[in-house]
C-alpha atoms as a PDB file:
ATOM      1  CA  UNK A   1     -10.574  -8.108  17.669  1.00  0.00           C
ATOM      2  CA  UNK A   2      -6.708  -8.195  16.385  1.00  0.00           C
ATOM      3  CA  UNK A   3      -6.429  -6.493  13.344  1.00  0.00           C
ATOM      4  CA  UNK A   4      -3.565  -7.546  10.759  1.00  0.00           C
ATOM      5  CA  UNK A   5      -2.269  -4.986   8.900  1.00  0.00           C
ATOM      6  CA  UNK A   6      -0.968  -6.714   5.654  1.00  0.00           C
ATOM      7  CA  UNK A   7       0.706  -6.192   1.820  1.00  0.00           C
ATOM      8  CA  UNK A   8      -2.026  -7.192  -0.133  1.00  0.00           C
ATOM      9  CA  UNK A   9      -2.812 -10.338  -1.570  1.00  0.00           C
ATOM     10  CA  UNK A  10      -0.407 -11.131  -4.743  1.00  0.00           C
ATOM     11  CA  UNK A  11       1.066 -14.467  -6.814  1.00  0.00           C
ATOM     12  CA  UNK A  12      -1.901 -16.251  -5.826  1.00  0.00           C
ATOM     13  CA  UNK A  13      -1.174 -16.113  -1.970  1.00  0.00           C
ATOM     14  CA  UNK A  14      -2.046 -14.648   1.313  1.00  0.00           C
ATOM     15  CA  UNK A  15      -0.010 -11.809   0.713  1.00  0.00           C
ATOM     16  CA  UNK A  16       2.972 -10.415  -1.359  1.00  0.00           C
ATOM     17  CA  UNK A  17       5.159 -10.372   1.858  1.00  0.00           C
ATOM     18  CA  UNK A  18       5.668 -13.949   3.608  1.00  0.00           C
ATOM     19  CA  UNK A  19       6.309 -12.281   7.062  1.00  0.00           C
ATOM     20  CA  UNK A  20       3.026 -11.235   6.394  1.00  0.00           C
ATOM     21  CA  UNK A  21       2.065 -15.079   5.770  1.00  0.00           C
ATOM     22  CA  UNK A  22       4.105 -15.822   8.459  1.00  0.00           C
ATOM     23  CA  UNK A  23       2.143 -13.542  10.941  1.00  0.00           C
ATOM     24  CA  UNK A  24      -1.477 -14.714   9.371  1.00  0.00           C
ATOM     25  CA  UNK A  25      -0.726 -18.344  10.145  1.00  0.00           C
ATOM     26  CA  UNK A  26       0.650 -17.503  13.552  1.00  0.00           C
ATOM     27  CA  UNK A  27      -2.488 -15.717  14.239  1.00  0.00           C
ATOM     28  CA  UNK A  28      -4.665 -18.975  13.096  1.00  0.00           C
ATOM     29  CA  UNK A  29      -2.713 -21.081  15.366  1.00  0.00           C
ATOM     30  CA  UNK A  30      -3.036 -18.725  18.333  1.00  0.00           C
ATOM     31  CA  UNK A  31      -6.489 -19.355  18.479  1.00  0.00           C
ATOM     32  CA  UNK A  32      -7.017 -15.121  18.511  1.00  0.00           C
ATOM     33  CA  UNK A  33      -9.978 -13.674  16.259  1.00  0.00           C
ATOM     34  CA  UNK A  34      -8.688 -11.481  13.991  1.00  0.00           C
ATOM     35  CA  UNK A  35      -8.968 -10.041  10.899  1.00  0.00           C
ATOM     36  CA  UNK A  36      -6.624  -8.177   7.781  1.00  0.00           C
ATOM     37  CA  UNK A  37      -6.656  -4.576   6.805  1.00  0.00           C
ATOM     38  CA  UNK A  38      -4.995  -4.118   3.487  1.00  0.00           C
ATOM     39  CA  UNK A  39      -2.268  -2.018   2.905  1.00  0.00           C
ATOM     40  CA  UNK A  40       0.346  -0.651   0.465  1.00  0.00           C
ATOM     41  CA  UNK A  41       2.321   1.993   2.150  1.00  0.00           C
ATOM     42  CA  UNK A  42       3.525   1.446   5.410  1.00  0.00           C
ATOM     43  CA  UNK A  43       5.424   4.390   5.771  1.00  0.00           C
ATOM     44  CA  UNK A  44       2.932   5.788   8.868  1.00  0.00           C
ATOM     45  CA  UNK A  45       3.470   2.416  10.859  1.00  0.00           C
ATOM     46  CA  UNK A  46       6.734   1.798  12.975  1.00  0.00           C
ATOM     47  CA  UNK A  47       9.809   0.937  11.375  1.00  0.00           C
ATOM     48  CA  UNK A  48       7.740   1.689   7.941  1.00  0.00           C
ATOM     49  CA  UNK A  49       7.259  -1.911   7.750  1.00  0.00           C
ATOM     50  CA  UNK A  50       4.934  -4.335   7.113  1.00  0.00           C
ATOM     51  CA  UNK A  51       3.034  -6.384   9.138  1.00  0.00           C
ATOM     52  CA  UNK A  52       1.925  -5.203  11.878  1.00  0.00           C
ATOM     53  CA  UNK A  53      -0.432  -6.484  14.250  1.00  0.00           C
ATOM     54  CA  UNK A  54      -3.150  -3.447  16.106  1.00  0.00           C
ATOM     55  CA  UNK A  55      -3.833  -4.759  19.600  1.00  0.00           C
ATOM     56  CA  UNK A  56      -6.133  -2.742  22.201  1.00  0.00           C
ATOM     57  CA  UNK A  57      -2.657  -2.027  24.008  1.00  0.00           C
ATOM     58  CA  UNK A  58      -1.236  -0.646  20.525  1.00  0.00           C
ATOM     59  CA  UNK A  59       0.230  -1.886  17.232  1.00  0.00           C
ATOM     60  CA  UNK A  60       3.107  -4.161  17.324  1.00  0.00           C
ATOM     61  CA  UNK A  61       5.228  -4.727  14.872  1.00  0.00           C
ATOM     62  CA  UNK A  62       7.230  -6.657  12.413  1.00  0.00           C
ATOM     63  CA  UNK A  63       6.899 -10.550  12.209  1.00  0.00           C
ATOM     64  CA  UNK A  64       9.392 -11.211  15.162  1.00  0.00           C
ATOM     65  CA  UNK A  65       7.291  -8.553  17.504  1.00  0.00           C
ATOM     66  CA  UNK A  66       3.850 -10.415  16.976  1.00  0.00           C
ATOM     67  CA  UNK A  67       5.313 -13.889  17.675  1.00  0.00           C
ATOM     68  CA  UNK A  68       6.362 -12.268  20.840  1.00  0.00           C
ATOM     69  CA  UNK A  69       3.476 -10.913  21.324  1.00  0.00           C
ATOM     70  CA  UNK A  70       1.199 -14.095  20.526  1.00  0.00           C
ATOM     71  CA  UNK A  71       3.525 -15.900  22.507  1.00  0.00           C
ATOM     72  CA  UNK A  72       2.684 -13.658  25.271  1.00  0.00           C
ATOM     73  CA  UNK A  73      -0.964 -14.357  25.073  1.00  0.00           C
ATOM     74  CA  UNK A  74      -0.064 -17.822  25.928  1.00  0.00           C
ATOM     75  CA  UNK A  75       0.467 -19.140  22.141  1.00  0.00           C
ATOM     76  CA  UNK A  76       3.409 -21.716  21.877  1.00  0.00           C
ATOM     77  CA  UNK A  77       4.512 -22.605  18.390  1.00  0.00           C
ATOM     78  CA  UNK A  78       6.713 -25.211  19.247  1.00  0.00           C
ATOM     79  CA  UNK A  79       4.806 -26.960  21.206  1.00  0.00           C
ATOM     80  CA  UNK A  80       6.160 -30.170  22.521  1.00  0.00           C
ATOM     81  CA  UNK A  81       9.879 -29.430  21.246  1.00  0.00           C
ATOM     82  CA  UNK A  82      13.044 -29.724  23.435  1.00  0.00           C
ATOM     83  CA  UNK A  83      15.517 -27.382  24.273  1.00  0.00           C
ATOM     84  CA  UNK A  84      18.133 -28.363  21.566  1.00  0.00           C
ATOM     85  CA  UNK A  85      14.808 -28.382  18.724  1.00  0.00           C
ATOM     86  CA  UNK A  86      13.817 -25.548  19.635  1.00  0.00           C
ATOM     87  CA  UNK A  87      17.565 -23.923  19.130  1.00  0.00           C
ATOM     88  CA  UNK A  88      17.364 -25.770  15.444  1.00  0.00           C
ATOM     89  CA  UNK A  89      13.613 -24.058  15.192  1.00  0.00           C
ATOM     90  CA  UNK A  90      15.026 -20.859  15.454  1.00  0.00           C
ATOM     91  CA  UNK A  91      18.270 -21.116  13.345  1.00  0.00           C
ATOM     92  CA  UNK A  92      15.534 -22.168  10.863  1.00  0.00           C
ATOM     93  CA  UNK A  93      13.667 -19.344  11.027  1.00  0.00           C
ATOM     94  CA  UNK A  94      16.939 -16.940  10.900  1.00  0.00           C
ATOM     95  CA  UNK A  95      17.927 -19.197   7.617  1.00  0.00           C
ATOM     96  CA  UNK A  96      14.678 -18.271   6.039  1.00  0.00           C
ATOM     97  CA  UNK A  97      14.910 -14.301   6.623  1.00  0.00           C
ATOM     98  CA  UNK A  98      17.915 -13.875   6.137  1.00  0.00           C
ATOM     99  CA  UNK A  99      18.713 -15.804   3.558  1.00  0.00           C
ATOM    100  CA  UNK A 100      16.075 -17.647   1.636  1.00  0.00           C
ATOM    101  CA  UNK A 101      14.372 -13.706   1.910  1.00  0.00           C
ATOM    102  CA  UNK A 102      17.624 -12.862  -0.167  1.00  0.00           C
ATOM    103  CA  UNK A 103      17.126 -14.569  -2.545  1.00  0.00           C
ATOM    104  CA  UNK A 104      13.391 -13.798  -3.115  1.00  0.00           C
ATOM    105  CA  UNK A 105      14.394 -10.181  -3.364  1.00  0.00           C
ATOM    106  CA  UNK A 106      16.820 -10.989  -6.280  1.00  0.00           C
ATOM    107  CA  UNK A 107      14.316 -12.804  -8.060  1.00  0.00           C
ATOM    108  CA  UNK A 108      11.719 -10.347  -8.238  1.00  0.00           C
ATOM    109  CA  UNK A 109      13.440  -6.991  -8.253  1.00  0.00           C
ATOM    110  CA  UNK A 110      16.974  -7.855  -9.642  1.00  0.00           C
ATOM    111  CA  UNK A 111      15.895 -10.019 -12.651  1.00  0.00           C
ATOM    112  CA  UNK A 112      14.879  -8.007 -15.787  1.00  0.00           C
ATOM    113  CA  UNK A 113      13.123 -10.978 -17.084  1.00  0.00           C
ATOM    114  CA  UNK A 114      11.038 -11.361 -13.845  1.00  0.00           C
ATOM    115  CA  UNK A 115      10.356  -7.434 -13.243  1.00  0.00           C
ATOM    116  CA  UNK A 116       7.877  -6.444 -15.428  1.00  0.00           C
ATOM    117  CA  UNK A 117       5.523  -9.576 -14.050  1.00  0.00           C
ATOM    118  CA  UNK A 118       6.190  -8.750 -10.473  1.00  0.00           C
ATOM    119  CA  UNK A 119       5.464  -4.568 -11.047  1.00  0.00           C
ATOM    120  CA  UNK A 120       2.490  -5.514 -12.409  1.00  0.00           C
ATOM    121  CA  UNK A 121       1.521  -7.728  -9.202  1.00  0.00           C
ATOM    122  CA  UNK A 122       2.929  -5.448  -6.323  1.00  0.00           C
ATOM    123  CA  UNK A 123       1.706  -2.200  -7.986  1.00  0.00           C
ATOM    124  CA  UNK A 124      -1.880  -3.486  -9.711  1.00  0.00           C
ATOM    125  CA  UNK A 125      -3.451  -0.862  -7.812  1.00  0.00           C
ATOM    126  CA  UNK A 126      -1.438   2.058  -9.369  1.00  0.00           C
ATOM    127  CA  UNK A 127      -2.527   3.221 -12.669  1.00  0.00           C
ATOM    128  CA  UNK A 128      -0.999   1.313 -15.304  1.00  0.00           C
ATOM    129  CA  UNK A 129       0.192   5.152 -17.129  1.00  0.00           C
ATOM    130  CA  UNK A 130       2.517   5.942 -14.319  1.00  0.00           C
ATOM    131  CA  UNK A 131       3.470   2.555 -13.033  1.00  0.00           C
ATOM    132  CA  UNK A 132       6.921   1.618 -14.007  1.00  0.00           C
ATOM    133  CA  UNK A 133       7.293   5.781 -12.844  1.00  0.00           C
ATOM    134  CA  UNK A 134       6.393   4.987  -9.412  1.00  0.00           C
ATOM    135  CA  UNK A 135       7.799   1.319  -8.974  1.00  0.00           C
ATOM    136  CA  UNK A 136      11.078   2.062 -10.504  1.00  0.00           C
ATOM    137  CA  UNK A 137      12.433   4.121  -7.041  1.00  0.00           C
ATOM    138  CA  UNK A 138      11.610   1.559  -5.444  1.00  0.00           C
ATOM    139  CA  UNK A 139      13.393  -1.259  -7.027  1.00  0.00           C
ATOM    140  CA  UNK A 140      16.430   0.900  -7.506  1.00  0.00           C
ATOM    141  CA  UNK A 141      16.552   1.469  -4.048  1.00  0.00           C
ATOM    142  CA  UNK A 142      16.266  -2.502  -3.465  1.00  0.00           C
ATOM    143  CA  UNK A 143      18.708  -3.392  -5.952  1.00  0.00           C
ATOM    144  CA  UNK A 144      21.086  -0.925  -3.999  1.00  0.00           C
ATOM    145  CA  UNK A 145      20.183  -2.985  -0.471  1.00  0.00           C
ATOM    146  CA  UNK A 146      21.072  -6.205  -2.477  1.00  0.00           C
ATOM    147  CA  UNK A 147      24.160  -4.851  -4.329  1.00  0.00           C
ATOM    148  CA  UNK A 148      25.575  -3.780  -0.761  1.00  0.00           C
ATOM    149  CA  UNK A 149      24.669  -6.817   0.849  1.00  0.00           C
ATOM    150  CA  UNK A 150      26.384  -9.054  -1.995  1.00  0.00           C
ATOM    151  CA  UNK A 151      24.060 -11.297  -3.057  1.00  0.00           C
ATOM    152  CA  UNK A 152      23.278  -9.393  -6.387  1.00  0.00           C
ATOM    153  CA  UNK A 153      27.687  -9.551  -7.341  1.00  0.00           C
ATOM    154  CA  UNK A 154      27.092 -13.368  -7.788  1.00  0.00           C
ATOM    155  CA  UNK A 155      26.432 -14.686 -11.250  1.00  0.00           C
ATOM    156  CA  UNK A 156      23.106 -16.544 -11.485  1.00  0.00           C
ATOM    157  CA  UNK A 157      24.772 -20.056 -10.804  1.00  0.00           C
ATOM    158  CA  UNK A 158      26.689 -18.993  -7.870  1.00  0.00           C
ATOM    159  CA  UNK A 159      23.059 -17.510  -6.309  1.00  0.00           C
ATOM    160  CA  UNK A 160      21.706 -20.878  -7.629  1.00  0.00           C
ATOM    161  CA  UNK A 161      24.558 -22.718  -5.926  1.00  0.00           C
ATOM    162  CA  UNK A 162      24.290 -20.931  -2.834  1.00  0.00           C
ATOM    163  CA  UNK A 163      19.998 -21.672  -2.518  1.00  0.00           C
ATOM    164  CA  UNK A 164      20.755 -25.260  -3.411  1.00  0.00           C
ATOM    165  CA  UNK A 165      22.637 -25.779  -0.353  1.00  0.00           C
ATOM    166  CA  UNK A 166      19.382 -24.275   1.355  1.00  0.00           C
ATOM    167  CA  UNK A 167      16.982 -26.461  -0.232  1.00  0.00           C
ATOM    168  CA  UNK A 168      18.840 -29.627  -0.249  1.00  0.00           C
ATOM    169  CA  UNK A 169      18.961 -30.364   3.733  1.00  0.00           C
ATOM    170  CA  UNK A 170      14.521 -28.351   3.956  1.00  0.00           C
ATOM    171  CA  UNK A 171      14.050 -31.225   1.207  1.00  0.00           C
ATOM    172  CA  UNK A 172      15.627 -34.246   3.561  1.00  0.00           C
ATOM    173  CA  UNK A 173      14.069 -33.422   6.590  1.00  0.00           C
ATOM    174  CA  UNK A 174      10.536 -32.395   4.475  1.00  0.00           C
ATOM    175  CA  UNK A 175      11.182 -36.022   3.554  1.00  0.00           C
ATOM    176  CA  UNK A 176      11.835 -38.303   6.413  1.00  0.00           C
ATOM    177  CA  UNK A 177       8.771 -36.443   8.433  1.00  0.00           C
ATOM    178  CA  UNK A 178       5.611 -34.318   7.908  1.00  0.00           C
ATOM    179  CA  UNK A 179       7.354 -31.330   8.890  1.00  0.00           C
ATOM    180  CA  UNK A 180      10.667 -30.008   9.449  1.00  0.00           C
ATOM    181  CA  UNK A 181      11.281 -31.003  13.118  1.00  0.00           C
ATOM    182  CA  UNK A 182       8.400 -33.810  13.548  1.00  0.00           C
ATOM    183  CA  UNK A 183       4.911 -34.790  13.220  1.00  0.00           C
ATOM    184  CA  UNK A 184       4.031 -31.396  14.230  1.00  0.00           C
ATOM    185  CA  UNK A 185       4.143 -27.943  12.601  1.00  0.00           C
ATOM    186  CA  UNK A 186       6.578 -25.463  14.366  1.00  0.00           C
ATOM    187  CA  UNK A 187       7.731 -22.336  13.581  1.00  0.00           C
ATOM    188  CA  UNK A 188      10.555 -23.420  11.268  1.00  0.00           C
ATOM    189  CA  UNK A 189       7.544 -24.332   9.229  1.00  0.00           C
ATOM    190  CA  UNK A 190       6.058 -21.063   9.989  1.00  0.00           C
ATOM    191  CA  UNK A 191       9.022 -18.845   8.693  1.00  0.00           C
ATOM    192  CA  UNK A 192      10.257 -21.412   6.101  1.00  0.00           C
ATOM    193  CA  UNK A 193       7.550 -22.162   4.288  1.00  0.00           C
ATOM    194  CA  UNK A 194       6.003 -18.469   3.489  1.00  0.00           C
ATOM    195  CA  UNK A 195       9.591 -18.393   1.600  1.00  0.00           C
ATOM    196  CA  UNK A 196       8.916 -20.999  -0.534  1.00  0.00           C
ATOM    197  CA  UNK A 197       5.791 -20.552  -1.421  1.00  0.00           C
ATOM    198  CA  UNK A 198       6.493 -16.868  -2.526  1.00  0.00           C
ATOM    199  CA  UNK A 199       9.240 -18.149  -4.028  1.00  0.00           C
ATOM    200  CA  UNK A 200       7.446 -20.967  -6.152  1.00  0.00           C
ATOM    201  CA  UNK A 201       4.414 -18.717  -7.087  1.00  0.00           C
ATOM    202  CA  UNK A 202       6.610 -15.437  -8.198  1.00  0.00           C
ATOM    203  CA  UNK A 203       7.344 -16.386 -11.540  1.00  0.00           C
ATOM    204  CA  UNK A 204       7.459 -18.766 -14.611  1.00  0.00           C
ATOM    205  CA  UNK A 205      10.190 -17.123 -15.941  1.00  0.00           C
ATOM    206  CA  UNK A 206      12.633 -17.346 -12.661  1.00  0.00           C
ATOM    207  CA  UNK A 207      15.001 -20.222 -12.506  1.00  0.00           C
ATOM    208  CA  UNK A 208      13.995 -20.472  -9.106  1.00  0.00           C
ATOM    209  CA  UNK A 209      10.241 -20.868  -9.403  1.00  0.00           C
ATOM    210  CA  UNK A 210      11.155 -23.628 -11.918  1.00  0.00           C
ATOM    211  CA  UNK A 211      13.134 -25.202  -9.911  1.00  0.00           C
ATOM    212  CA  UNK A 212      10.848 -25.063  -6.553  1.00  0.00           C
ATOM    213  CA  UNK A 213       8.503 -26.695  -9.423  1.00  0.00           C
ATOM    214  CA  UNK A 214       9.702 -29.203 -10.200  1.00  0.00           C
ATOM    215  CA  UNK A 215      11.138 -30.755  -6.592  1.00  0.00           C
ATOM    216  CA  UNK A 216       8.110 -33.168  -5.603  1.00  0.00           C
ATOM    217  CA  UNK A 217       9.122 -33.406  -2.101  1.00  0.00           C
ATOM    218  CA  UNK A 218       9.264 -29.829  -1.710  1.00  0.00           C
ATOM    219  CA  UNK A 219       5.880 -28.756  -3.247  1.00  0.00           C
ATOM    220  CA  UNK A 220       4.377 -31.683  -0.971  1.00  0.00           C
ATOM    221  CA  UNK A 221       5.748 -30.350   2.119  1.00  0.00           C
ATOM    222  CA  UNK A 222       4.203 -26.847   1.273  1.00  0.00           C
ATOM    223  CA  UNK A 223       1.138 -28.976   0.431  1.00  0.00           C
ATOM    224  CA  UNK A 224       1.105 -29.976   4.081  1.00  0.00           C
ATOM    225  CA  UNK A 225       1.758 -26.687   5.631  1.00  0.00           C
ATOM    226  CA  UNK A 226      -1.039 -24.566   4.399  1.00  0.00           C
ATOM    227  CA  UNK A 227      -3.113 -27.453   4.691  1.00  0.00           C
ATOM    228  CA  UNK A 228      -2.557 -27.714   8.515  1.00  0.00           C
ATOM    229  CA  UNK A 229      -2.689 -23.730   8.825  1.00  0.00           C
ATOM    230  CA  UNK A 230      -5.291 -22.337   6.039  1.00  0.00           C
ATOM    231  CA  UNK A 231      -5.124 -18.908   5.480  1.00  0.00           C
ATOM    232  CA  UNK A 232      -8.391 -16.902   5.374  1.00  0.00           C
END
């Protein structure tokens, strides 16, 4: 049996990563048994990252390598797309890392009014005594990744103003059809919708949980995803 190595569960979901979400719901579509093994450190597994999927041939890892991998196997997650929807698929996906996962960084490690909530999630398992001791490196070291990459220089309306041009198109296709490229889930869903959920569940106090919140269309849509692909 596959064996998922995972974050933990956290903010009500899966897990506290979505490429961890990502991978689970890839594996229930595969069709492949499987199961999760909890983790908090990755720091022994390659690229000291998290997931990572344990095969019989060997652990392969990150997100990317076990839709490869699952693909492999014979999975196809956009089934019955064309060449040019499957190009949008993937330019989907890369939105979502790279840029949606941006902005989910900010929010829970860059916003002092959002921290303490989100320590208390990610690190429940450490003591409560030495907690803010042992979470702190770690955010410092992510608010140096985000400071470097730019996203943390903006003022909170230019971030806002810069996810709003994200959410705005996700929330007219969400709209016109059940998912994002058709009557069928693909893996624009797949990568875009871990986002948003983690996104919408991180916070009450974070402007951008409030306004995932309160866009109908957008809360239905992630109705509709982890209804078609529930999560064990």
């Amino acid at each position: 049996m596959l064996s998922l190595l995972t974050f933990p569960a956290g903010f009500g979901l899966f897990s506290i990563s979505p490429f961890c979400i990502k991978s689970a719901m890839m594996l229930v579509l595969s069709g492949q048994p499987w199961r999760r093994s909890d983790m908090l450190d990755p720091t022994s597994m390659p690229h000291q990252k998290l997931p990572v999927l344990e095969t019989p041939l060997g652990k392969i890892a990150d997100s990317e390598g076990i839709r490869d991998w699952l693909e492999g196997e014979g999975a196809d997650f956009d089934q019955g797309l064309n060449s040019a929807a499957r190009a949008h698929a993937r330019a989907w996906v890369r939105l979502a890392e790279n840029h949606l996962g941006l902005h989910l960084l900010q929010m829970r490690w860059n916003d002092d009014a959002v921290w303490p909530e989100v320590r208390d999630e990610i690190f429940e398992a450490v003591p409560e005594a030495v907690r803010e001791e042992v979470s702190s490196p770690v955010r410092t070291e992510i608010q140096a990744g985000l400071q470097w990459q730019g996203l943390a220089r903006f003022t909170e309306t230019e971030r806002m103003h810069r996810l709003e041009k994200d959410l705005q198109p996700i929330a007219e296709l969400a709209s016109a059809n059940p998912f994002l490229l058709g009557d069928r889930i693909s893996s624009a869903d797949l990568s875009i919708a871990p986002f948003l959920v983690s996104m919408l569940q991180t916070s009450k106090a974070s402007a951008v949980s409030k306004r995932l919140r309160d866009d109908k269309i957008l809360c239905a849509y992630l109705s509709r995803v982890f209804e078609t692909v529930p999560l064990p």
